[in-house]
Protein backbone atom coordinates (compact mmCIF):
# COMPACT_ATOMS: atom_id res chain seq x y z
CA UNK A 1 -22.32 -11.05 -32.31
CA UNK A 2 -19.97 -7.84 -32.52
CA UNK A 3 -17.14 -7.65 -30.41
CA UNK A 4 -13.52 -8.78 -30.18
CA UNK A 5 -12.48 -12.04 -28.75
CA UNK A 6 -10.77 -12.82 -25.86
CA UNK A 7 -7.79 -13.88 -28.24
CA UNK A 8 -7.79 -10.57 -30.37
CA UNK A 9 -7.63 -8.52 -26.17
CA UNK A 10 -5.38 -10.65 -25.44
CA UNK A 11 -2.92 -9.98 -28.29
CA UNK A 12 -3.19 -6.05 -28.86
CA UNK A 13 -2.85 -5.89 -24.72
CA UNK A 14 0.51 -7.56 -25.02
CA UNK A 15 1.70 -5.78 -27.80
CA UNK A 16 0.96 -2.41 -26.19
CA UNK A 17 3.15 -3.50 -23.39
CA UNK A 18 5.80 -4.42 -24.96
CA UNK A 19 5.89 -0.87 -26.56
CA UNK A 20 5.56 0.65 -23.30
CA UNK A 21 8.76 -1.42 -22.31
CA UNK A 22 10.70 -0.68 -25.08
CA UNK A 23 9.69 2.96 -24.59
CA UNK A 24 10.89 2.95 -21.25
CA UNK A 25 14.11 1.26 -21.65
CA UNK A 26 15.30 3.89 -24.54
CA UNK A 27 13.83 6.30 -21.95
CA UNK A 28 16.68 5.46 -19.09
CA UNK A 29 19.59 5.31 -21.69
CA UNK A 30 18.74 8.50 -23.10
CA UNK A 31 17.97 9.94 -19.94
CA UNK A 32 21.39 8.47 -18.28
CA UNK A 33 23.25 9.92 -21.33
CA UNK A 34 21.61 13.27 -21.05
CA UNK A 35 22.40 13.26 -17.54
CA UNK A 36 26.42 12.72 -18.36
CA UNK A 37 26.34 14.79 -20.63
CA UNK A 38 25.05 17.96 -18.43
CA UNK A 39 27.93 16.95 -16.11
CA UNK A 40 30.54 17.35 -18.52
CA UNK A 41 29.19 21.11 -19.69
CA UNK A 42 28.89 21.86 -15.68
CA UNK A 43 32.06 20.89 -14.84
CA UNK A 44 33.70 22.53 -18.80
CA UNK A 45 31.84 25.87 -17.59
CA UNK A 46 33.39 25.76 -14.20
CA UNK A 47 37.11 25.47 -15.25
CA UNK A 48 36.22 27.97 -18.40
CA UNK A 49 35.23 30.36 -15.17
CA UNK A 50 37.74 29.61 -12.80
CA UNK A 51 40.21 30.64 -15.64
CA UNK A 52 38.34 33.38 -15.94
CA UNK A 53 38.46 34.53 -12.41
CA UNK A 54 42.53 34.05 -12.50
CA UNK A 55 43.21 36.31 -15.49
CA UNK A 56 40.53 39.10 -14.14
CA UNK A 57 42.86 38.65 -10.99
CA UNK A 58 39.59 38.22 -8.84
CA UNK A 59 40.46 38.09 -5.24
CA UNK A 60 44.16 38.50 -6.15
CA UNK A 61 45.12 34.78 -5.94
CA UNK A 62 45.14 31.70 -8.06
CA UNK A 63 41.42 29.37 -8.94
CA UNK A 64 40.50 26.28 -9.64
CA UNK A 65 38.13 24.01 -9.58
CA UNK A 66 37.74 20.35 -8.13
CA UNK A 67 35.56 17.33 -9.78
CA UNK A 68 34.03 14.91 -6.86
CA UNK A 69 31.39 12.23 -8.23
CA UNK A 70 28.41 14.63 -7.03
CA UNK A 71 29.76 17.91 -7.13
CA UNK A 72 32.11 20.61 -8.83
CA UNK A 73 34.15 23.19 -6.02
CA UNK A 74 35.52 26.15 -7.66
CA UNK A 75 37.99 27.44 -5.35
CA UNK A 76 40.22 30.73 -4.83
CA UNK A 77 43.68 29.12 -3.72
CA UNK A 78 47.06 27.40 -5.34
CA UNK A 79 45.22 23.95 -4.74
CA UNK A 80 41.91 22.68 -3.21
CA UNK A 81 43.80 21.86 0.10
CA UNK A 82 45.11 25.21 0.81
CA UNK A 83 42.09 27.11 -0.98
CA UNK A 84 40.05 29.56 1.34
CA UNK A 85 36.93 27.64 1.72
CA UNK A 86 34.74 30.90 2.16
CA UNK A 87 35.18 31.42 -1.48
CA UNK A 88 34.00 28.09 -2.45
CA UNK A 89 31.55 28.01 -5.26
CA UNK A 90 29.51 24.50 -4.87
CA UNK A 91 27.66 22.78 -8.01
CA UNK A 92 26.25 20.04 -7.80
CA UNK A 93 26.11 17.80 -10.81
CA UNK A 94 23.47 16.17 -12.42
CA UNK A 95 23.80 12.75 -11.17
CA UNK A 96 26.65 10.63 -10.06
CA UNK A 97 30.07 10.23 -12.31
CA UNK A 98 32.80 8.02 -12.13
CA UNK A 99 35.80 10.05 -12.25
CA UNK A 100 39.22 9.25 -13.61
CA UNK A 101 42.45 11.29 -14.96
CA UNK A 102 42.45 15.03 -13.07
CA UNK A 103 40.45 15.84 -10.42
CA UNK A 104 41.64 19.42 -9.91
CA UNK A 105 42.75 22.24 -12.03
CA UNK A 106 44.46 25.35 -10.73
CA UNK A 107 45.35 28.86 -13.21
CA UNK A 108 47.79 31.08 -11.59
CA UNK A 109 46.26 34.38 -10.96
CA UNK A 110 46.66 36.93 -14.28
CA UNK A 111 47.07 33.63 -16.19
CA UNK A 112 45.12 31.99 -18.61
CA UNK A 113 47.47 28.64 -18.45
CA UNK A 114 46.62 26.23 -16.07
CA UNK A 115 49.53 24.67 -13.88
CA UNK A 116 49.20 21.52 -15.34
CA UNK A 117 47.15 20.51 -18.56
CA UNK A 118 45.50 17.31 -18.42
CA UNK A 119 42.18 15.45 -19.56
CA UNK A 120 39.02 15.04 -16.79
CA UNK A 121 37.09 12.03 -17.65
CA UNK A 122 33.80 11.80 -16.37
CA UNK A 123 32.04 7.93 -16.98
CA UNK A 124 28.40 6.55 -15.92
CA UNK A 125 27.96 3.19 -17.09
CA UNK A 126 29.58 2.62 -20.65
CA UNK A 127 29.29 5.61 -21.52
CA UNK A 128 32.31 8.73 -20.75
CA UNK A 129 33.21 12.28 -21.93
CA UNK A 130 36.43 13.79 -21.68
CA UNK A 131 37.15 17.68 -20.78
CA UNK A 132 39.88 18.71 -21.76
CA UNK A 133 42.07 21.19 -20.89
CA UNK A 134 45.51 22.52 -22.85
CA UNK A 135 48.42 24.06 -21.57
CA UNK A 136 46.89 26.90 -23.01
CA UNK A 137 44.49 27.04 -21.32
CA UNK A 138 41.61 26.02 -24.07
CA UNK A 139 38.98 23.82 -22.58
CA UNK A 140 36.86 21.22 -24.82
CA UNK A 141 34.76 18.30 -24.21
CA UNK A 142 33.56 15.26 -25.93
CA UNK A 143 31.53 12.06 -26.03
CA UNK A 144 34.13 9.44 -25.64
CA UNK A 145 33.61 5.84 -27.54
CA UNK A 146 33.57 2.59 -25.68
């Protein structure tokens, strides 16, 4: 007789899906961290612009730009509760953050210092980056460690 035995299936089937659950569990963490990590360079570009727009004098008035868990709002105005909301630029982020230190960021217009300095730090799960952004007005990000 030629064949494999019900044994022999029996083992190579399980084996194969415990690959395919490996496979998809590094799937979701690397997807999850990719996913953070195209928040933080959404929400970096958006202050690096919003600075931008202040120093180019766009509009003639202060931007900024404010972090919700969903979405980025960069806004022509002194803060987001006075800004003009027909300027508002929406962006909405990857997936879901947990947000903690600023939520808002405001450069006086012809300025490329922000009003106040401070870190944004975005988390999902254990994992966090921080954007930071000098009293100079230099913004960086990194992975933070848990």
């Amino acid at each position: 007789m030629r064949g494999f035995t019900l044994i022999e299936t029996t083992v190579v089937l399980a084996l194969m899906l415990m690959l395919a659950g490996l496979g998809a569990t590094l799937s979701f963490a690397f997807l999850s961290t990719q996913r953070l990590a195209a928040a933080a360079e959404t929400v970096a570009a958006e202050i690096a612009q919003a600075r931008s727009d202040a120093f180019t004098q766009t509009d003639d008035q202060a931007h900024g730009v404010a972090v919700f868990t969903d979405h980025v709002v960069r806004f022509a105005g002194t803060t987001y509760a006075t800004r003009v909301p027909s300027k508002d630029v929406t962006t909405d982020l990857p997936g879901p953050v947990t947000l903690s230190g600023l939520t808002e960021i405001v450069f006086p217009s012809g300025s490329l210092r922000p009003v106040m300095d401070g870190t944004f730090t975005l988390k999902d799960g254990d994992q966090s980056y921080f954007i930071h952004v000098s009293p100079y007005g230099v913004v960086e990000w990194e992975k933070g460690t848990e």
